[in-house]
N, C-alpha and C. Protein backbone atom coordinates (compact mmCIF):
# COMPACT_ATOMS: atom_id res chain seq x y z
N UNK A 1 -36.44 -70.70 -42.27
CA UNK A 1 -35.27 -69.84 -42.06
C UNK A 1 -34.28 -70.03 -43.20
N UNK A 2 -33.85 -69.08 -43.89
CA UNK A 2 -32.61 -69.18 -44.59
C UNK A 2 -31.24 -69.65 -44.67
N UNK A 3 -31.07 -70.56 -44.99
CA UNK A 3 -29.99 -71.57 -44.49
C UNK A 3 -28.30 -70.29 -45.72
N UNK A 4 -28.90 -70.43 -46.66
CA UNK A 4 -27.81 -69.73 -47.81
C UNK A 4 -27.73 -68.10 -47.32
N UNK A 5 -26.39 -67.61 -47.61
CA UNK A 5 -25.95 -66.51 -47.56
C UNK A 5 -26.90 -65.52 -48.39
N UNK A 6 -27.64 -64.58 -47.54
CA UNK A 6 -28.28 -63.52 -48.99
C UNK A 6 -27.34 -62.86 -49.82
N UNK A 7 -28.04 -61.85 -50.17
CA UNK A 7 -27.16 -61.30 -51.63
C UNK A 7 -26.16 -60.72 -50.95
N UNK A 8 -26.84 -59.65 -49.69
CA UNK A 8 -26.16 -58.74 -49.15
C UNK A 8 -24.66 -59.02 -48.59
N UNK A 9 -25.03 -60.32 -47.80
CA UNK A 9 -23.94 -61.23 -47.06
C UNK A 9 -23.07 -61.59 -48.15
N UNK A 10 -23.25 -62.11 -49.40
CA UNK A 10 -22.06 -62.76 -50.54
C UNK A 10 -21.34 -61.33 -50.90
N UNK A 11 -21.93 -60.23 -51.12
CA UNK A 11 -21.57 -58.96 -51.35
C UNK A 11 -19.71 -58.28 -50.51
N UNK A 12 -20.51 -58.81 -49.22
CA UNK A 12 -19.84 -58.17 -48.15
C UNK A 12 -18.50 -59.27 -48.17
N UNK A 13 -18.70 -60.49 -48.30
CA UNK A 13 -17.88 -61.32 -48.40
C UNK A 13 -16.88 -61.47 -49.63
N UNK A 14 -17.31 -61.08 -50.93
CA UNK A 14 -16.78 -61.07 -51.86
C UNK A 14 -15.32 -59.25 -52.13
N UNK A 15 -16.35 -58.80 -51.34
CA UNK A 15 -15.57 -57.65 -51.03
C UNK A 15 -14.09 -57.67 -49.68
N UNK A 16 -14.45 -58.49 -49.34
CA UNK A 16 -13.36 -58.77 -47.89
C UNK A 16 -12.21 -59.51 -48.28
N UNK A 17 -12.98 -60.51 -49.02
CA UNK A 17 -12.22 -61.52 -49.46
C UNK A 17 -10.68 -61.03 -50.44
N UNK A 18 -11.75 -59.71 -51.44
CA UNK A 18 -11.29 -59.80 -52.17
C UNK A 18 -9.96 -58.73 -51.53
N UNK A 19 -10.33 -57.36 -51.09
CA UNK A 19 -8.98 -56.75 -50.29
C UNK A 19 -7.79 -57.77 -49.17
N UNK A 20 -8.31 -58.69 -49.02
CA UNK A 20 -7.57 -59.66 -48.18
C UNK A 20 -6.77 -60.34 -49.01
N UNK A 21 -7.03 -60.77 -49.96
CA UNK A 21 -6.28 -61.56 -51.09
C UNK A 21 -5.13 -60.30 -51.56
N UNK A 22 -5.55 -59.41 -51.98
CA UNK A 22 -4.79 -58.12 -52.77
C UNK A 22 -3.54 -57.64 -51.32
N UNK A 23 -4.04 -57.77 -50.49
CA UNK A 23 -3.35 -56.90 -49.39
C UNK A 23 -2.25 -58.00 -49.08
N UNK A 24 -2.36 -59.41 -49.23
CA UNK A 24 -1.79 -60.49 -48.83
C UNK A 24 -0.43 -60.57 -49.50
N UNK A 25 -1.02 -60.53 -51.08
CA UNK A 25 0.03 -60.01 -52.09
C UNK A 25 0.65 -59.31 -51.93
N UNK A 26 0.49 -57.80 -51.38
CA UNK A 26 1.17 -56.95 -51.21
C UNK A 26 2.56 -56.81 -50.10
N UNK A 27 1.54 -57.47 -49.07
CA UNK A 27 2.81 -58.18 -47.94
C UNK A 27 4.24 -58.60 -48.28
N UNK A 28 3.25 -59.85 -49.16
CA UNK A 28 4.47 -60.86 -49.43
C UNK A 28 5.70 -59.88 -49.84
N UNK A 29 5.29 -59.34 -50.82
CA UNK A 29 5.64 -58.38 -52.20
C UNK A 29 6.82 -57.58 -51.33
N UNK A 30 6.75 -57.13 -50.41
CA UNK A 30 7.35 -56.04 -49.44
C UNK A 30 8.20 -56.69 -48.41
N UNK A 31 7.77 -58.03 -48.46
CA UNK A 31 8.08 -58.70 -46.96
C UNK A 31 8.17 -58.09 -45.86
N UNK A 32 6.84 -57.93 -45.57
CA UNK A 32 6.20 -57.00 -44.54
C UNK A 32 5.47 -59.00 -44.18
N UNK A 33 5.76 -59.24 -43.05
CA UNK A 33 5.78 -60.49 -42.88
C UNK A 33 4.88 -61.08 -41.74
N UNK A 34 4.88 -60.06 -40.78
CA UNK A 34 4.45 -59.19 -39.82
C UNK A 34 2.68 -59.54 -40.05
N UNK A 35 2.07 -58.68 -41.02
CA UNK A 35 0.86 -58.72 -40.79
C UNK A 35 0.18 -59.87 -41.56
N UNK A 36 0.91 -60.32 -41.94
CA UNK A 36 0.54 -61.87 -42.66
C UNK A 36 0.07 -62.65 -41.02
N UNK A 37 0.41 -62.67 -40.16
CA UNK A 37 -0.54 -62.61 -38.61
C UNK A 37 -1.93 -62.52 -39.03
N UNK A 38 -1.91 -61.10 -39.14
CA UNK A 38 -3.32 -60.24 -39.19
C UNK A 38 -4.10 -60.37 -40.08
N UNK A 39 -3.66 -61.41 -40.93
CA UNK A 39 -4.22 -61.72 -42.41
C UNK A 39 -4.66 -63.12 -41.64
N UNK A 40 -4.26 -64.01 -41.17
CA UNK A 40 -4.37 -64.98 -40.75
C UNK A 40 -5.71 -65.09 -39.94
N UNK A 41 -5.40 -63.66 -38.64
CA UNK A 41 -6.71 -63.36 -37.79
C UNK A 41 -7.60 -63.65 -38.29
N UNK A 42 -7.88 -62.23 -39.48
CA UNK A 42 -8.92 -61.68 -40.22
C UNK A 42 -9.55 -63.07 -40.74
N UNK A 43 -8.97 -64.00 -41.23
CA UNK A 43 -9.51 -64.89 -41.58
C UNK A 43 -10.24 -65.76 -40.70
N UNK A 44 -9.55 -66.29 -39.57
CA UNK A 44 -10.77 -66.98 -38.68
C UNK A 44 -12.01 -66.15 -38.33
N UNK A 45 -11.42 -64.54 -37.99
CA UNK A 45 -12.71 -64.20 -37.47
C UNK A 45 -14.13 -64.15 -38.76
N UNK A 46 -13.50 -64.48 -40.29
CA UNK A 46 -14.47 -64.37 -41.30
C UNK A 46 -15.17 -65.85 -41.08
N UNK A 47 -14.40 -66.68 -40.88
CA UNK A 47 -14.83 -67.80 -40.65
C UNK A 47 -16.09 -67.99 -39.67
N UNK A 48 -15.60 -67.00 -38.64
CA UNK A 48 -16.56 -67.07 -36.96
C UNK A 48 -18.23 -66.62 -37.54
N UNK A 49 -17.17 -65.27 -38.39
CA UNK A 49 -18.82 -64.43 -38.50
C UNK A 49 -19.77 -65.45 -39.70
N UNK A 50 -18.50 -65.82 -40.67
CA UNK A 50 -19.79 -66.87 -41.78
C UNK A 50 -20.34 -68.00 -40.99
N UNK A 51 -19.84 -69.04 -39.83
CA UNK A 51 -20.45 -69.98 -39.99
C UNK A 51 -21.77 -69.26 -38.29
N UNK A 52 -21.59 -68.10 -38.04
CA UNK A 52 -22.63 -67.57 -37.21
C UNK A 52 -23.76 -66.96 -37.64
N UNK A 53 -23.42 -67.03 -39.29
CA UNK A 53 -24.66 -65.44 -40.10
C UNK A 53 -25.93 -65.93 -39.61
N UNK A 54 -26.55 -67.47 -39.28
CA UNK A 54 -28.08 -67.31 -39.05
C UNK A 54 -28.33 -67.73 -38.02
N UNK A 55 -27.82 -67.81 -37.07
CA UNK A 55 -27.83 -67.80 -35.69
C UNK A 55 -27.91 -66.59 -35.35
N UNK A 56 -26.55 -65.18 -35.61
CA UNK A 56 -26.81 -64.52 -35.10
C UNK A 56 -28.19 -63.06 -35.73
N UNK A 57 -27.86 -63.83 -37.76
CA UNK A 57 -28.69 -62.48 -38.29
C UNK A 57 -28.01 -61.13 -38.39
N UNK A 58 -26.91 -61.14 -38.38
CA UNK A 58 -26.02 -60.05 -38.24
C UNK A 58 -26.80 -58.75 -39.16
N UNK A 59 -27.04 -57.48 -38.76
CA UNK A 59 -27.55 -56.60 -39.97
C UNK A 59 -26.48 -56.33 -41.17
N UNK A 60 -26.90 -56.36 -42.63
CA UNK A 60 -26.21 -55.87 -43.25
C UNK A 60 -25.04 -54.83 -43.24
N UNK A 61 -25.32 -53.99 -42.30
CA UNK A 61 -24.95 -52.54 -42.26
C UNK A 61 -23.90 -52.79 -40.97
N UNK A 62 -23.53 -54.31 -40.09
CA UNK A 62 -22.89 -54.43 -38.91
C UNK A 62 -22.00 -54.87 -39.60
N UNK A 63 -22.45 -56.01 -40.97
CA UNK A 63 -21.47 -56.60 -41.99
C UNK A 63 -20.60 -55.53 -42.25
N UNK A 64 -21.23 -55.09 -42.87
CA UNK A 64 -20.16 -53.90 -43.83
C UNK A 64 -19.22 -53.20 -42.95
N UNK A 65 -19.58 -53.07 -41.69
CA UNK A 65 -18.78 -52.00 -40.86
C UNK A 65 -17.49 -52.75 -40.49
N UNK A 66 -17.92 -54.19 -40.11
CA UNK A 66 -16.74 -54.91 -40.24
C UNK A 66 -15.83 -54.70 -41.00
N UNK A 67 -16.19 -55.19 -42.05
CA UNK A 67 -15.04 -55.23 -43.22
C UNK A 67 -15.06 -53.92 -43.67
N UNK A 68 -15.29 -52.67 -43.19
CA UNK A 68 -14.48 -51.43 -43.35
C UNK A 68 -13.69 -51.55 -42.50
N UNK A 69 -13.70 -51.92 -41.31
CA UNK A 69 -12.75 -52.19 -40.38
C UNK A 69 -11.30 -52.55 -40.61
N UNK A 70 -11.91 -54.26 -41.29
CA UNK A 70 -10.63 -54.92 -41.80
C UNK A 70 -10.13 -54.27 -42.84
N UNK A 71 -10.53 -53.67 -43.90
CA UNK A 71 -10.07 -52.78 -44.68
C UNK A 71 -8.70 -51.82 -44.21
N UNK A 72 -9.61 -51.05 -43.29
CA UNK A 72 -8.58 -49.60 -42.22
C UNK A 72 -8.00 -50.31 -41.94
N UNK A 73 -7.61 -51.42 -41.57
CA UNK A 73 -6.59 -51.96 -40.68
C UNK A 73 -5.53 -52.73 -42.00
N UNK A 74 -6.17 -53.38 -42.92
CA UNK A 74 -5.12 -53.74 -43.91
C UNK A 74 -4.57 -52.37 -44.58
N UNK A 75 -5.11 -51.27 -44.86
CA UNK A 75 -4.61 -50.58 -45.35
C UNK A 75 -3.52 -49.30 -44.60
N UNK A 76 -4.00 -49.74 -43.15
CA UNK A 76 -2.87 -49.13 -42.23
C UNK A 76 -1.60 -49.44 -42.06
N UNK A 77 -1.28 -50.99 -41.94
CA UNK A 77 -0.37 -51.20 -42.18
C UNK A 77 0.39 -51.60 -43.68
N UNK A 78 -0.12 -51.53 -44.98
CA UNK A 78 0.37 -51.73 -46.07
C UNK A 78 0.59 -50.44 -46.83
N UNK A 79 0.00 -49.45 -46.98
CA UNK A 79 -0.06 -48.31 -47.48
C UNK A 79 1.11 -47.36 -47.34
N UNK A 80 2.00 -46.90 -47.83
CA UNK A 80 3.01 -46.41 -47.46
C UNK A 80 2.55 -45.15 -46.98
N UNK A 81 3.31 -44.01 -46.28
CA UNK A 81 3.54 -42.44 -46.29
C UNK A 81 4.56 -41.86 -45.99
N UNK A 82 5.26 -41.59 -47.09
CA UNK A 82 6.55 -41.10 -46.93
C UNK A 82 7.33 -42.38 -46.59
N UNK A 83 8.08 -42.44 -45.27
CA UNK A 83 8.86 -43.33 -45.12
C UNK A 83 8.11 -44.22 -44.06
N UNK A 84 7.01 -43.85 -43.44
CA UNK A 84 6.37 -44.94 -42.62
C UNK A 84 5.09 -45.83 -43.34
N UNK A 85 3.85 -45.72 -43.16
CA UNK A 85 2.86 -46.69 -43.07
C UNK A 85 1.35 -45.71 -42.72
N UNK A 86 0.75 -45.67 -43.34
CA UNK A 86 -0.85 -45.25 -42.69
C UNK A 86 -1.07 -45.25 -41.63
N UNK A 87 -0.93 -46.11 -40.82
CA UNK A 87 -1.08 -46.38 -39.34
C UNK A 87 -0.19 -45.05 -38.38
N UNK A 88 0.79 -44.58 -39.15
CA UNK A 88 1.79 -43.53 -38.50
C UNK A 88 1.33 -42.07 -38.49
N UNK A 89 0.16 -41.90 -40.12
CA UNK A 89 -0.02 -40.47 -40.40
C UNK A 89 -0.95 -39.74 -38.66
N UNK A 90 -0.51 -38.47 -38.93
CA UNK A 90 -1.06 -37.63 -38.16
C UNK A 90 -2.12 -36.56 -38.09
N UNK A 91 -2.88 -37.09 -38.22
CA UNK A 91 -4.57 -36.49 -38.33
C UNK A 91 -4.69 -35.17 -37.92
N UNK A 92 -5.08 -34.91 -36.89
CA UNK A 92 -5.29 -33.88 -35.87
C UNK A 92 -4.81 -33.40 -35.14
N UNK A 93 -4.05 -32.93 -35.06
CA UNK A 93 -3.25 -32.25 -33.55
C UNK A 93 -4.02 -31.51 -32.31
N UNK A 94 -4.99 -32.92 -31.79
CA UNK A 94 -5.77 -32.57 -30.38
C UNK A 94 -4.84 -32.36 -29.52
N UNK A 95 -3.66 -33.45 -29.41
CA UNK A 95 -2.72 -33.15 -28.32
C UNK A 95 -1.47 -33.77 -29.11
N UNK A 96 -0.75 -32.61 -28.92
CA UNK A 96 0.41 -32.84 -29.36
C UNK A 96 1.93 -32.58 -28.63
N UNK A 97 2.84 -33.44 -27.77
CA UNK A 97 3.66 -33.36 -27.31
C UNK A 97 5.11 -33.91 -27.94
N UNK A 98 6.01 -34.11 -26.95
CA UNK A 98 7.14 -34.53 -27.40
C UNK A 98 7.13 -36.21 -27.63
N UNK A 99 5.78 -36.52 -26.42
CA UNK A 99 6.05 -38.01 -26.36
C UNK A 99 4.62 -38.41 -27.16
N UNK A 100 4.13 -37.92 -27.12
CA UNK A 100 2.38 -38.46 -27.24
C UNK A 100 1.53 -36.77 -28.35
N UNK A 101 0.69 -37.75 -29.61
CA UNK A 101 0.29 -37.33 -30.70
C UNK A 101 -1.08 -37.86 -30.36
N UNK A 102 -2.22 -37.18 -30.76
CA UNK A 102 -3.83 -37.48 -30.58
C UNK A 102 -3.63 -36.45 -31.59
N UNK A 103 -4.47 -36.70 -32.74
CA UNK A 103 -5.07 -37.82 -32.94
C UNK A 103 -4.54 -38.84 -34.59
N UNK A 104 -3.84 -39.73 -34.20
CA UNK A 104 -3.37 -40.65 -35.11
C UNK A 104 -4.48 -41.52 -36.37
N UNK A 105 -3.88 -41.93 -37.31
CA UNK A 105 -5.18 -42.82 -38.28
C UNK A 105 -4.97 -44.27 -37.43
N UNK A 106 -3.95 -44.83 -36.67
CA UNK A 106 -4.04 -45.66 -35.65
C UNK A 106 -5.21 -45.48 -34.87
N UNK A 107 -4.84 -44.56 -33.97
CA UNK A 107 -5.84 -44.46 -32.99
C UNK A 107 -7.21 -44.59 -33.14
N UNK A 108 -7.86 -43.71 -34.56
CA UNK A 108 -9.15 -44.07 -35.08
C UNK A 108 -9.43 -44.50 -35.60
N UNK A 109 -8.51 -45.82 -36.17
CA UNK A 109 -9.09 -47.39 -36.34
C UNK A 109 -9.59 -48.07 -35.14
N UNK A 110 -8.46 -47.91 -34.11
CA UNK A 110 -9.29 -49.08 -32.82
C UNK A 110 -10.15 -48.18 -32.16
N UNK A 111 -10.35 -47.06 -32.23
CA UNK A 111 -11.66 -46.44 -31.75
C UNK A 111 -12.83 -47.31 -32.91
N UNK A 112 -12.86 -46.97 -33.74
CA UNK A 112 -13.50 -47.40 -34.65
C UNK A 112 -14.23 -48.37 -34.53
N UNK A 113 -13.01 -49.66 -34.75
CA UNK A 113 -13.08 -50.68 -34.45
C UNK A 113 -13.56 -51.62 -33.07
N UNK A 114 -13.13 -51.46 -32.01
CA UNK A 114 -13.96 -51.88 -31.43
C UNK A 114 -15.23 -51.28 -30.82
N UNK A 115 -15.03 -50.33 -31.50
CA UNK A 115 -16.52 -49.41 -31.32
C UNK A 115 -17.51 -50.70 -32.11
N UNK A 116 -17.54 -50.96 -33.56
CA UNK A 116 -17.91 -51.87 -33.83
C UNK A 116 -18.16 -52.97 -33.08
N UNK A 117 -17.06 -53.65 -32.56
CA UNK A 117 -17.19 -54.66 -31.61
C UNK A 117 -17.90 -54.61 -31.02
N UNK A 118 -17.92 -53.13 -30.15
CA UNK A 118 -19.08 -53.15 -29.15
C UNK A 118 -20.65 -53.54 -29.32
N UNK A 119 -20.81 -53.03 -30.67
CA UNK A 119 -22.25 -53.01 -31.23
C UNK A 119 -22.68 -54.23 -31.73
N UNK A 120 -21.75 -55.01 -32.01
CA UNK A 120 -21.86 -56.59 -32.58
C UNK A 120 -22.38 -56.87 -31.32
N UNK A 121 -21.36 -56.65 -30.05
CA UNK A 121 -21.37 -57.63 -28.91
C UNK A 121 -23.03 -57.17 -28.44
N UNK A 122 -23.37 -56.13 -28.42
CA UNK A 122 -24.55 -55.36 -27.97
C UNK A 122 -26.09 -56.29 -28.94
N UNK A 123 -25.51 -56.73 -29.86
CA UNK A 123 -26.57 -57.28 -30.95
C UNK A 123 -26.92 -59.05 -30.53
N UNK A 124 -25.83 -59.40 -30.27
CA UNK A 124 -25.54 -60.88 -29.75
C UNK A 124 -26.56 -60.70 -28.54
N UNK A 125 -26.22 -59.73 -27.84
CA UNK A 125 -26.62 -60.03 -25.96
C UNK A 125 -28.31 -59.76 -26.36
N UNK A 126 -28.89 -58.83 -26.65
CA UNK A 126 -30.08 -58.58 -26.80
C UNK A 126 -30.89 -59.50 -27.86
N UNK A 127 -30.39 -60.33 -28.50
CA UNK A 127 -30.87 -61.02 -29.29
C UNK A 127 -31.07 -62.34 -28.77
N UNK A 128 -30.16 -62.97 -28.28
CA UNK A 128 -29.88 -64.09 -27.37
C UNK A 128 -30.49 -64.19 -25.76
N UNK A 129 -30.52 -62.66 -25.38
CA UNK A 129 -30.97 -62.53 -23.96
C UNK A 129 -31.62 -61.44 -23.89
N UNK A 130 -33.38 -61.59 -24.95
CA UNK A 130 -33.96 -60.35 -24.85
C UNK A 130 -34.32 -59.60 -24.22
N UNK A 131 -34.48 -59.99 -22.66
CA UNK A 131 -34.98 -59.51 -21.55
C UNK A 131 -33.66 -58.69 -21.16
N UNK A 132 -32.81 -58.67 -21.56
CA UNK A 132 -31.68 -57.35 -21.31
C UNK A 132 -31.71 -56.26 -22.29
N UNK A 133 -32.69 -56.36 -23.12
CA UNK A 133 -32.81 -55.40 -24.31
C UNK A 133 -33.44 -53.71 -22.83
N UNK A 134 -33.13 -52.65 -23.92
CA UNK A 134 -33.30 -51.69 -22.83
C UNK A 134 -32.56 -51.62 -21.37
N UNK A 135 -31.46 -52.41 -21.25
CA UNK A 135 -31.48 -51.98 -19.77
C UNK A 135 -29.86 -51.67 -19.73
N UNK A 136 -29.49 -51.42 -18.30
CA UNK A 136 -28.06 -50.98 -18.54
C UNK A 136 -26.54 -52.09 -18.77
N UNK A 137 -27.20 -53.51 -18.33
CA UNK A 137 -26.55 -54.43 -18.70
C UNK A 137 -26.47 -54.56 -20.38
N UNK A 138 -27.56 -54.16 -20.70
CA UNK A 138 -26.74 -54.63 -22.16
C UNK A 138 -25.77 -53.50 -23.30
N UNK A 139 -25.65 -52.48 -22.15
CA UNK A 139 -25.18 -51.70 -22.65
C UNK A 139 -23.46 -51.55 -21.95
N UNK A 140 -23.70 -51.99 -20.85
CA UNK A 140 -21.92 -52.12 -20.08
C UNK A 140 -21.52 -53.68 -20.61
N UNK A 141 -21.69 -54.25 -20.39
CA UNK A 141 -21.65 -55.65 -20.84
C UNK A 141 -20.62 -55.65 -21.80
N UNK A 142 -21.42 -55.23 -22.93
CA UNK A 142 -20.53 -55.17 -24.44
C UNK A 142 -19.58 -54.07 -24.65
N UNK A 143 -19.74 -52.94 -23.91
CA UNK A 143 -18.33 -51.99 -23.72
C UNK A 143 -17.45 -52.83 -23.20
N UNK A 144 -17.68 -53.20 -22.16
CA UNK A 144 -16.13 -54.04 -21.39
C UNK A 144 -15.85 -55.49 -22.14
N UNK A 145 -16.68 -55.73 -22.45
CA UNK A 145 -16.19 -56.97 -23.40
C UNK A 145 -15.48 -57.01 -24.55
N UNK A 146 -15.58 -55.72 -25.01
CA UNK A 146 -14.87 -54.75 -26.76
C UNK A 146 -13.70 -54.65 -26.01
N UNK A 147 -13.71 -54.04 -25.04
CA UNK A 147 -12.50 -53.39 -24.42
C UNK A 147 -11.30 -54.63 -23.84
N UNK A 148 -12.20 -55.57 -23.43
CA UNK A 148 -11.33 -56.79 -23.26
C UNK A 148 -11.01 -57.78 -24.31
N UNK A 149 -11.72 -57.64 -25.60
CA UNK A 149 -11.43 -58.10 -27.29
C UNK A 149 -10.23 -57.31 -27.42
N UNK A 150 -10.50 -56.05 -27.43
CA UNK A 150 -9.24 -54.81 -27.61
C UNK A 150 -7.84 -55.48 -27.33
N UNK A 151 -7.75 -56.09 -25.91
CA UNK A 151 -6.60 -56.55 -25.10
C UNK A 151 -6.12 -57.96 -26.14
N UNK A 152 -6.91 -58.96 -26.24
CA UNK A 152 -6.62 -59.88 -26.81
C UNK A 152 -6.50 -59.32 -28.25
N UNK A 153 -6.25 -58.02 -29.14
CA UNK A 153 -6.06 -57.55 -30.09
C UNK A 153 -4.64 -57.27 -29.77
N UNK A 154 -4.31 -56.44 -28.39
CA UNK A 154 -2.50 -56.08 -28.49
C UNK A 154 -2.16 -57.50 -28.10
N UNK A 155 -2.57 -58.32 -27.62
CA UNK A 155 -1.77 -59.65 -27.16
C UNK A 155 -1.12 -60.00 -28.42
N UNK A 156 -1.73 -60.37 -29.68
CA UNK A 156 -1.40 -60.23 -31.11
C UNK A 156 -0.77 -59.92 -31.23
N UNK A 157 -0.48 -58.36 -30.96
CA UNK A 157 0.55 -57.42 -31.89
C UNK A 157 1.49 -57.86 -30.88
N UNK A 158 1.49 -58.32 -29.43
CA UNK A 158 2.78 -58.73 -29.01
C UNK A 158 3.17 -59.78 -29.61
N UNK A 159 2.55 -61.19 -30.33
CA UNK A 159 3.22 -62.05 -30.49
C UNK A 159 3.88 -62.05 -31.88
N UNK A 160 3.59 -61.10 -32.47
CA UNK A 160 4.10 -60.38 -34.04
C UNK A 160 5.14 -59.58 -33.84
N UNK A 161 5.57 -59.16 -32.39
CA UNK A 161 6.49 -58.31 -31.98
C UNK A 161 7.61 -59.64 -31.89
N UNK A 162 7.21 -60.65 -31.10
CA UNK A 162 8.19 -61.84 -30.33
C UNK A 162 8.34 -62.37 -31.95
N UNK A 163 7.14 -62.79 -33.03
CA UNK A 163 7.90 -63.28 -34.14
C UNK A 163 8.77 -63.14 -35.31
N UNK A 164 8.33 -61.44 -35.67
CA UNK A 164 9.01 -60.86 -36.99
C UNK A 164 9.99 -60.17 -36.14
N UNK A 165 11.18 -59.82 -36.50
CA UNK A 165 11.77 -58.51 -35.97
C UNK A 165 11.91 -57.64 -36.90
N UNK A 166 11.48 -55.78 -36.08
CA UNK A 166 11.39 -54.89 -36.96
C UNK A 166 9.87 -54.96 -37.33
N UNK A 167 9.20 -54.93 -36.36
CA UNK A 167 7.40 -54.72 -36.73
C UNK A 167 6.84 -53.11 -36.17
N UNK A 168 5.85 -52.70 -37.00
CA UNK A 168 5.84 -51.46 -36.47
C UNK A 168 4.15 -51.29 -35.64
N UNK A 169 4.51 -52.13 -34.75
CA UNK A 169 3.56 -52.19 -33.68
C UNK A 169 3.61 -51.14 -32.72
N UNK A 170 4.77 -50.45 -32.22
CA UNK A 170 4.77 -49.92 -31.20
C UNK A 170 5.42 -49.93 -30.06
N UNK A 171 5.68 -49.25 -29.44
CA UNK A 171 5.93 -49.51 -27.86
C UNK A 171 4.58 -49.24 -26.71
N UNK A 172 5.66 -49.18 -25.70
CA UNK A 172 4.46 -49.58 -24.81
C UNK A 172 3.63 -48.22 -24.38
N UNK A 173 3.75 -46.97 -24.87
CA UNK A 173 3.01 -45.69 -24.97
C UNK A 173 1.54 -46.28 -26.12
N UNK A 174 2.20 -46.56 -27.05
CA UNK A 174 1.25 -47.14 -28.21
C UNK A 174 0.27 -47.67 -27.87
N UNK A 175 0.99 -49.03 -27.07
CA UNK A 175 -0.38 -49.91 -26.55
C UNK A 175 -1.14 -49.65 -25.53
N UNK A 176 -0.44 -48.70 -24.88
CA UNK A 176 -1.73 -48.26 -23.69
C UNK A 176 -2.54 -47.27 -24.52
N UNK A 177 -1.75 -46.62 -25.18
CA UNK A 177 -2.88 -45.72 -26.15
C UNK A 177 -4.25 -46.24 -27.01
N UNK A 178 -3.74 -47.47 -27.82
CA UNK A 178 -4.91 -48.45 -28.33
C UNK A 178 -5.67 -48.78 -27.20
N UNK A 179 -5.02 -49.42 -26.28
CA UNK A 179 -6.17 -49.66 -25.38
C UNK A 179 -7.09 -48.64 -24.53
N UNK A 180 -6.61 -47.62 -24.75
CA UNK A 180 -7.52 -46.30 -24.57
C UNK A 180 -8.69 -46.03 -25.48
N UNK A 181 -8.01 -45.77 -26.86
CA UNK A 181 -9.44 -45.95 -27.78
C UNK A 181 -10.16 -46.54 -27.95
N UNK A 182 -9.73 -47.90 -27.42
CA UNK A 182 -10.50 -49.17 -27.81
C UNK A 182 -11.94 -49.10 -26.93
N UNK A 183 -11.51 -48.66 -25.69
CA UNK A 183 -12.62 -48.07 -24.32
C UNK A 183 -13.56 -46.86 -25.09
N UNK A 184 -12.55 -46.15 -25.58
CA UNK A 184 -13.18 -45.20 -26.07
C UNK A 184 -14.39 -45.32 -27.29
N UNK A 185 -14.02 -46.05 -28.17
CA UNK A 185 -14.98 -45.99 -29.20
C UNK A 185 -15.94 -47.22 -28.92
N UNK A 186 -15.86 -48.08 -27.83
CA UNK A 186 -16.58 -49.29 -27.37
C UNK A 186 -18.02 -47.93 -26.74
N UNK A 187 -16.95 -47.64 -25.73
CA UNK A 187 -18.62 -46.23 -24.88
C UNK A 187 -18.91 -45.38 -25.79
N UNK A 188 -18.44 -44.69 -26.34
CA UNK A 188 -18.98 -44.03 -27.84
C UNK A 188 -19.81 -44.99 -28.57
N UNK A 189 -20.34 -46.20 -28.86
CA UNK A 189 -20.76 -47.04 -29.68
C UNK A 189 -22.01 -47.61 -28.91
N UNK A 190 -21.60 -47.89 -27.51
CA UNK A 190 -22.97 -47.87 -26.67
C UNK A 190 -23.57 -46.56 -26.15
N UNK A 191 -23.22 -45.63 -26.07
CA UNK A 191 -23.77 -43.99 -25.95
C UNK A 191 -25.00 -43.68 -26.99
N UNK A 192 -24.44 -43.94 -28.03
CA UNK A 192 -25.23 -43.83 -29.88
C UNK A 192 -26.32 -44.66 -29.60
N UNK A 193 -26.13 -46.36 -28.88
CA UNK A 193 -27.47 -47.22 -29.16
C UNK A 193 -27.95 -46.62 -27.54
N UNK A 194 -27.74 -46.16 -26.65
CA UNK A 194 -28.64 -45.70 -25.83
C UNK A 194 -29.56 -44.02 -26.63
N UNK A 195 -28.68 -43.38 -27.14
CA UNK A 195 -29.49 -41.81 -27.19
C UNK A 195 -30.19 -41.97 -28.48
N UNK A 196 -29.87 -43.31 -29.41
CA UNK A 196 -30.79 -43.47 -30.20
C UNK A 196 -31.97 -44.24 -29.95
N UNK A 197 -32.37 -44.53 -28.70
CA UNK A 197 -33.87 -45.22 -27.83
C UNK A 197 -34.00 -44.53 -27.05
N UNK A 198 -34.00 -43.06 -26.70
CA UNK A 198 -34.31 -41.74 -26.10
C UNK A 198 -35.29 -41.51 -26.85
């Protein structure tokens, strides 16, 4: 078994690393202070996924989705527009009211994103517990488990709320909204690995 990182894995890492370092700078730079948090995250969870790569075998292509992830998300909150942040622009006007905007570049990061999650979590369970491969446990399992990652994702943005003041996390429309997509792109993500074994 391969004990060293392949090419693919140093690739993906050298690339994460390297927007994480640049985006870090940029923080400081702004004193945007706030997601220096999220810089912090990003880092254990790089930690989680490097010291798991051959245990779990992660596919190349689950790598990368990650760290497009972390990408959208560093570049949501650092990126200016106009007078707000990436995270603010307004995509689509699926629904558009006085109080509530669908569809945000927020919103389809944590769709996104723990859509991802889901599929990691979906890769872990069937790999680890093959005899759930094909069935409907391994497909609810890792939706509600994304969706409950999701939660421990706004717990975060609350304690970035309690530490910086002036963070542009949201109110509490926001966070029930993330935690909407987060459901959302988790069952969207197990939908895809069921109708793609049809």
């Amino acid at each position: 078994m391969t004990i060293l990182p392949t090419r693919s894995e140093l690739c993906v890492a050298f690339f994460t690393i390297s927007y994480i370092a640049l985006f870090t700078i940029w923080f400081f730079s702004i004193g945007n202070y706030e997601f220096i948090i999220y810089v912090m995250t990003m880092a254990a969870l790089m930690l989680l996924i490097g010291l798991s790569l051959r245990k779990a075998e992660y596919p190349p292509s689950m790598l990368w989705a990650l760290s497009v992830w972390g990408l959208a998300h560093m570049a949501g909150g650092g990126v200016p527009i106009g007078e707000a942040v990436l995270y603010n622009l307004e995509l689509i006007p699926i629904f558009d009211t006085e109080r509530l905007f669908i569809l945000k570049y927020d919103q389809l990061v944590h769709a996104y994103g723990f859509g991802i999650t889901a599929w990691l979590l979906h890769h872990l369970l069937v790999r680890h517990f093959p005899e759930t491969r094909d069935t409907m446990t391994a497909l609810v399992y890792p939706a509600l488990a994304s969706s409950g990652l999701g939660a421990v994702n706004e717990m975060i943005e609350f304690s970035a709320v309690l530490a910086v003041p002036d963070t542009n996390v949201g109110g509490y429309m926001n966070t029930a909204l993330d935690l909407c997509f987060n459901a959302l792109g988790a069952a969207l993500a197990m939908t895809i690995i069921r109708l793609k074994k049809v």
